[in-house]
Protein backbone atom coordinates (compact mmCIF):
# COMPACT_ATOMS: atom_id res chain seq x y z
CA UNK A 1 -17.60 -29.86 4.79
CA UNK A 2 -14.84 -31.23 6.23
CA UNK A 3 -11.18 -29.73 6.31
CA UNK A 4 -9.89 -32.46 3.72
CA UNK A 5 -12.46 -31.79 1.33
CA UNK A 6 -11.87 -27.93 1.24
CA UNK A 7 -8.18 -27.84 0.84
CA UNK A 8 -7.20 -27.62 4.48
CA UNK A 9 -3.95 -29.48 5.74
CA UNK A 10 -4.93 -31.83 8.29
CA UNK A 11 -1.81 -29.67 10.38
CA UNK A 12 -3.32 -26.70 9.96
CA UNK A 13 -5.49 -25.13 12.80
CA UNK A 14 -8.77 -23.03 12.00
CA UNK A 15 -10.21 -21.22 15.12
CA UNK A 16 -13.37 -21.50 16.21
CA UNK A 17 -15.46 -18.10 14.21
CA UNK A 18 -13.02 -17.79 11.31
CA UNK A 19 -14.76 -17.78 8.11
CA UNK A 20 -13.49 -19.08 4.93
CA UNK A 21 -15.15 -18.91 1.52
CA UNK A 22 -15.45 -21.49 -0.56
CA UNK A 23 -12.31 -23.11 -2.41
CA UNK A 24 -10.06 -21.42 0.15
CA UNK A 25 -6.97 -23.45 0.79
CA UNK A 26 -4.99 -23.41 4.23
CA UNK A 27 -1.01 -24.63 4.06
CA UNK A 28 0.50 -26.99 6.51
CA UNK A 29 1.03 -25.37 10.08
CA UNK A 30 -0.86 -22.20 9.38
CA UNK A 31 -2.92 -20.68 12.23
CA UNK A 32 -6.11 -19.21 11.43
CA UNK A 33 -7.95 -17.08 13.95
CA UNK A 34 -11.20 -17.17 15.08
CA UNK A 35 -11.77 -13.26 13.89
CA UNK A 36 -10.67 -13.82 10.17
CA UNK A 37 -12.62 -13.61 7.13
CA UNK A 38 -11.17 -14.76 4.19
CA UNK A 39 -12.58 -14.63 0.84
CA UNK A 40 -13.20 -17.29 -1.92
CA UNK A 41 -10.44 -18.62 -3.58
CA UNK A 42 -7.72 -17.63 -1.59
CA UNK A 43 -4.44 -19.53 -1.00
CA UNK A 44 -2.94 -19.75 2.62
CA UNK A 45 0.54 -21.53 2.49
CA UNK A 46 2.25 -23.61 5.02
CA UNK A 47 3.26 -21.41 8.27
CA UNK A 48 1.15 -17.98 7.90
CA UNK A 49 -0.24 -16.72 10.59
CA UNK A 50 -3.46 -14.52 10.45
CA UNK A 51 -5.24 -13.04 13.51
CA UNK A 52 -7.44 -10.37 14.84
CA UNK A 53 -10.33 -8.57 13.12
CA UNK A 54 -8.71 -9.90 9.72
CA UNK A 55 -10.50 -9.31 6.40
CA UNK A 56 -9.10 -10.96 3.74
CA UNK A 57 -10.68 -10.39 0.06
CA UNK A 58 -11.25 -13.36 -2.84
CA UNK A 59 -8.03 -14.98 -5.26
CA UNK A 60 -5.15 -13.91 -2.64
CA UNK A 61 -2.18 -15.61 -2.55
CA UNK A 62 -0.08 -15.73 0.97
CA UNK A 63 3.29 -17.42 0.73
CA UNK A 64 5.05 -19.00 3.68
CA UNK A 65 5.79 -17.14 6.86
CA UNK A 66 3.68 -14.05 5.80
CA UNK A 67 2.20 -12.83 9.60
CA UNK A 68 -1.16 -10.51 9.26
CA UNK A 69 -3.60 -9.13 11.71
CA UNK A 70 -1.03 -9.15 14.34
CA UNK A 71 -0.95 -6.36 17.20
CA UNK A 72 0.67 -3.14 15.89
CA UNK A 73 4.71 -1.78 16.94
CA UNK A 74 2.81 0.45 18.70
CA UNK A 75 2.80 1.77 22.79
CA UNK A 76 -0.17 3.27 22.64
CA UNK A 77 -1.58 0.61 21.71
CA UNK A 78 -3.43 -1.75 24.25
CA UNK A 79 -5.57 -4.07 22.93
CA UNK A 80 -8.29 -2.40 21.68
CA UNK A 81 -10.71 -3.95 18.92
CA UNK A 82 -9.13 -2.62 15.27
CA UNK A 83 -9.17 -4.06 11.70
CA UNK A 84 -7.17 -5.31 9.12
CA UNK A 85 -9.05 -5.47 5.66
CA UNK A 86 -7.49 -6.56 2.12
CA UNK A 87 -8.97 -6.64 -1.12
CA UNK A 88 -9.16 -8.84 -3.51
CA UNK A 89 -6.24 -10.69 -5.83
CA UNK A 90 -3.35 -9.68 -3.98
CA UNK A 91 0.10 -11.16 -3.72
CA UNK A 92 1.60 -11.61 -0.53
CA UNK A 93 4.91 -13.20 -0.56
CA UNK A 94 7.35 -14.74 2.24
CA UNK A 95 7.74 -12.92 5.73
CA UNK A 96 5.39 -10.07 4.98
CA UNK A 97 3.91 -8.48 7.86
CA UNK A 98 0.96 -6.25 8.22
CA UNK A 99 -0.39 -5.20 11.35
CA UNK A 100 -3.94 -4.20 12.36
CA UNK A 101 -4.71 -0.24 13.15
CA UNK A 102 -3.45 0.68 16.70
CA UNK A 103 -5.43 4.33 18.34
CA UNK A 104 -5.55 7.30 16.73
CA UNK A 105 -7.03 6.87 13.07
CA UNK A 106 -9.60 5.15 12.14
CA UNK A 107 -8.97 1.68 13.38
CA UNK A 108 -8.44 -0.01 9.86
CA UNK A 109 -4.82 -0.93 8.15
CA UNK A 110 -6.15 -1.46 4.54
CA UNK A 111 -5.04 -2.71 1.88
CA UNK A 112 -6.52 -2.92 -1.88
CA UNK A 113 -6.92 -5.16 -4.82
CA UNK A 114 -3.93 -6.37 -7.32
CA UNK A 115 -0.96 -5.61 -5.07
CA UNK A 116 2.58 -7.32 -4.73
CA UNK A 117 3.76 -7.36 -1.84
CA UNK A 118 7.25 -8.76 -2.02
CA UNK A 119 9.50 -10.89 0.34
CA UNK A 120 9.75 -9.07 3.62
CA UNK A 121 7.81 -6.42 3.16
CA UNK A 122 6.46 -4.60 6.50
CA UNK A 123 2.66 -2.84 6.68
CA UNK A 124 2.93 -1.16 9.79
CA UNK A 125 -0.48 -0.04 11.64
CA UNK A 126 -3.03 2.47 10.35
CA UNK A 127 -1.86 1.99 6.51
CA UNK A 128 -4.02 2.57 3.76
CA UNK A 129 -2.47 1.23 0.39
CA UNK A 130 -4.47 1.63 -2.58
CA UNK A 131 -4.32 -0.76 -5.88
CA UNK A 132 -2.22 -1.82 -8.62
CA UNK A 133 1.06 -1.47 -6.47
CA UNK A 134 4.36 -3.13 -5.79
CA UNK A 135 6.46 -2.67 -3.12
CA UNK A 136 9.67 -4.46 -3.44
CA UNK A 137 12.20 -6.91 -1.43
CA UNK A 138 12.38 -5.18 2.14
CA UNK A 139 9.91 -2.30 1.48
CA UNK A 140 8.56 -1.06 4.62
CA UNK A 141 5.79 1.61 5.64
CA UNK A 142 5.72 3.37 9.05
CA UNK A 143 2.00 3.81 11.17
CA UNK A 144 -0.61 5.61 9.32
CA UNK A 145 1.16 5.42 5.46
CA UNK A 146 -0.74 6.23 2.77
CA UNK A 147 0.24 4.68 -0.86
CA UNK A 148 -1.35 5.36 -3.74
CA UNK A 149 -2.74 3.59 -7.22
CA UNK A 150 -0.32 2.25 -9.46
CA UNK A 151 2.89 3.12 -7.22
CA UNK A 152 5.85 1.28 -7.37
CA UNK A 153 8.26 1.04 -3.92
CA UNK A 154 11.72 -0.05 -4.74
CA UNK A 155 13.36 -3.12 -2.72
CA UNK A 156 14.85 -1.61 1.19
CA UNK A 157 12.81 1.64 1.10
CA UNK A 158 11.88 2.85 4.41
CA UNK A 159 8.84 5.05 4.29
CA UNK A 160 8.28 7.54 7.30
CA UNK A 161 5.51 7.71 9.33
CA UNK A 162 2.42 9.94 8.13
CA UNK A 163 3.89 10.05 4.66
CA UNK A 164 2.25 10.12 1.39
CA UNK A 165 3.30 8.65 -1.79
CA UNK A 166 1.08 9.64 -4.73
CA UNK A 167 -0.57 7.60 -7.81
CA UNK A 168 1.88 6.13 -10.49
CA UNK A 169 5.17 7.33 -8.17
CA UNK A 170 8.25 5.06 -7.95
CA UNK A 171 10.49 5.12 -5.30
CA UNK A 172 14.39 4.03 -5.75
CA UNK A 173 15.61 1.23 -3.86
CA UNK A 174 17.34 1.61 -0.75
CA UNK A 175 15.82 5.22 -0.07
CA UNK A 176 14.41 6.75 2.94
CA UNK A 177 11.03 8.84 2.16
CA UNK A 178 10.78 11.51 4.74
CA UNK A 179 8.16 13.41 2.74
CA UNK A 180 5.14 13.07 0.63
CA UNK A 181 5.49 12.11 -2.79
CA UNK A 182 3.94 14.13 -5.52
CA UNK A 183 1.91 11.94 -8.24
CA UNK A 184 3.50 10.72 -11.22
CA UNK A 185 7.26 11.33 -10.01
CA UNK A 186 10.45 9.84 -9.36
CA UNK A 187 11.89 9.93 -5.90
CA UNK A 188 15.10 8.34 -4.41
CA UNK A 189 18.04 9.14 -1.98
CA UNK A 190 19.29 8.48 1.12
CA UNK A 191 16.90 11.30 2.08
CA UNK A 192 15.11 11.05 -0.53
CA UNK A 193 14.57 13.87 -3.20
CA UNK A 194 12.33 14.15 -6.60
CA UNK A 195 14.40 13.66 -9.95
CA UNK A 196 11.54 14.24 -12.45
CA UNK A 197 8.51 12.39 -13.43
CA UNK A 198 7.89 8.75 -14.20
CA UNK A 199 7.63 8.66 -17.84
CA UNK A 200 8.94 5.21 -18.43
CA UNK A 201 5.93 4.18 -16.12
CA UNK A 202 3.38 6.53 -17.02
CA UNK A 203 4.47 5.13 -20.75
CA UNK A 204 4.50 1.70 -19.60
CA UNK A 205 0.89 2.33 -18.05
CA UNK A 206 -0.80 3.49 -20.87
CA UNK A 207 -0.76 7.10 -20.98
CA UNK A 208 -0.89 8.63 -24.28
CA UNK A 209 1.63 11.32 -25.43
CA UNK A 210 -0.60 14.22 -25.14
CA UNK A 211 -1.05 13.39 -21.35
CA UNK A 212 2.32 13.17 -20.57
CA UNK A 213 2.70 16.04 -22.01
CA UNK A 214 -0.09 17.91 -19.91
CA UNK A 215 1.80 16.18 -16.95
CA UNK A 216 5.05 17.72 -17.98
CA UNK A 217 3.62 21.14 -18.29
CA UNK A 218 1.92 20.97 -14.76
CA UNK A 219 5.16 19.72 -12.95
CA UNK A 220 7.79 22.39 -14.71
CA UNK A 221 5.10 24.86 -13.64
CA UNK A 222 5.00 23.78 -10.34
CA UNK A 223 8.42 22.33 -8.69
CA UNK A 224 10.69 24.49 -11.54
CA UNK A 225 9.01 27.66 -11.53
CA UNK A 226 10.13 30.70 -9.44
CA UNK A 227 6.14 30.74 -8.47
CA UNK A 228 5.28 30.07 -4.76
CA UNK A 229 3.46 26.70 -4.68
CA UNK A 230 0.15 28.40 -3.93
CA UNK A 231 0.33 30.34 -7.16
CA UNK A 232 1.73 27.68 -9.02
CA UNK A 233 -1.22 25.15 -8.37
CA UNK A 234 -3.50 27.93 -8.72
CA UNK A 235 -2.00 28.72 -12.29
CA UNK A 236 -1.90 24.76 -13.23
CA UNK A 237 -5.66 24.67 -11.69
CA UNK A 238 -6.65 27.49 -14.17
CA UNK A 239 -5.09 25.93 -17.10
CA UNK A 240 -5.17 22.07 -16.96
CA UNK A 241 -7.55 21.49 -14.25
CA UNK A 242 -10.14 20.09 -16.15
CA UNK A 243 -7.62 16.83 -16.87
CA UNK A 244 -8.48 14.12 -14.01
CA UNK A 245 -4.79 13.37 -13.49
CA UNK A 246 -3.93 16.67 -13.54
CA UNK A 247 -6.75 17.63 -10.83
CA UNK A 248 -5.36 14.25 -9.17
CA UNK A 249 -2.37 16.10 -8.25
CA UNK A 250 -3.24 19.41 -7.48
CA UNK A 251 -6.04 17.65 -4.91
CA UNK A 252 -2.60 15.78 -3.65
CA UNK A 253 -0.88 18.91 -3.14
CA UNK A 254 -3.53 21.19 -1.65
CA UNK A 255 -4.06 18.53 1.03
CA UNK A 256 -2.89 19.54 4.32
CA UNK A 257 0.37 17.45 4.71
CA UNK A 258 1.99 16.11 7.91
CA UNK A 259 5.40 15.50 6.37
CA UNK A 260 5.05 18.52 4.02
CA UNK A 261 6.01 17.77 -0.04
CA UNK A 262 8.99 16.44 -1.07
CA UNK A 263 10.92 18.69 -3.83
């Protein structure tokens, strides 16, 4: 089929080896390379570039500018054969970058299905975001982030290396996140700190009152109590841990962390 026929600008240039499902459309001066994979569907506008080992899922839209399977800000890092892999239906707007894995993890930056990735957004190597999350104007994630379902990153948040951010979190604008992020909370500051939980989101997402309310019991029991952590989750486990969001967080918190939990 030619490159007319499947909604590829004649200025466009498709390496030799890329694949592109059908109804895939490539803007004007985009550069395609020959290791992508790019699902049915998608939209490429004018001026992206996307190279490497690039896996690109089905119904993505990449706006101008947006750079993706590039070679990680990384030292170590000398070439060796690593992955970049999206899902499905994401958003990827103007100037976004996300890089492909460098050493030292498990050679994949991934990202999931139904994100927003706003203007200027930076993926840095080794990242694995989940689903159903926005990161803002500006948002940026250090090597080997991990981002949770349903998390919301406010515009000019810098995210440390290593760091966590839990399911249904938000995450003021213009903070720095030096430390994992517990589920379902609220964190912002300079350095950033916890202020309480998310209700307005958790509300916003569905979750009925008596949830919440479990929610609010398991976080006053373990970041207000005068219980050491270990005995707080171990009290929370005992009574609520037969909720899945509740055993969602106390999973989150029991992990070893690098950046140890933000309170």
């Amino acid at each position: 089929m030619s490159n007319e026929n499947r909604g590829i600008h004649p200025t466009a240039i498709i390496a030799a080896g890329a694949q592109l499902g059908d109804g895939v459309e490539v803007g004007a001066y985009s550069i395609i390379g020959g290791g992508a994979k790019i699902g049915r569907g998608t939209k490429i506008h004018a001026h992206v570039v996307i190279d490497g080992n690039t896996t690109i899922g089905e119904d993505c839209e990449i706006f101008p500018f947006a750079s993706i399977g590039m070679p990680p800000q990384d030292l170590k890092y000398h070439g060796e054969d690593t992955r970049t892999v999206i899902g499905n239906r994401n958003m990827i707007r103007e100037y976004v970058s996300v890089h492909r894995a460098s050493t030292g993890g498990d050679g994949e930056t991934t990202i999931g299905h139904d994100n927003f990735l706003m203007a200027y957004c930076h993926v840095a190597h080794d990242c694995k975001i989940g689903s159903h999350i926005v990161m803002a104007n500006a948002a940026t994630l250090a090597g080997h982030s991990v981002v949770n379902d349903h998390a919301v990153i406010g515009g000019l948040v810098a995210v440390h290396q290593f760091t966590r951010i839990g399911e249904y979190a938000m995450i003021g604008g213009f903070s720095g996140v030096p430390q994992d992020v517990p589920p379902f909370t609220i964190a912002s500051g300079d350095r950033a700190k916890l202020y309480g939980l998310n209700l307005v989101g958790l509300k916003r997402s569905g979750f009925s009152e008596e949830k919440i309310a479990s929610i609010k019991k398991a976080f006053k029991d373990i970041f207000k109590s005068k219980l050491s952590m270990k005995d707080a989750l171990e009290k929370v486990r005992a009574e609520l841990g037969n909720d899945p969001e509740i055993a969602a967080m106390l999973d989150f918190l029991s992990v070893e962390s690098k950046r140890g939990i933000m309170r």
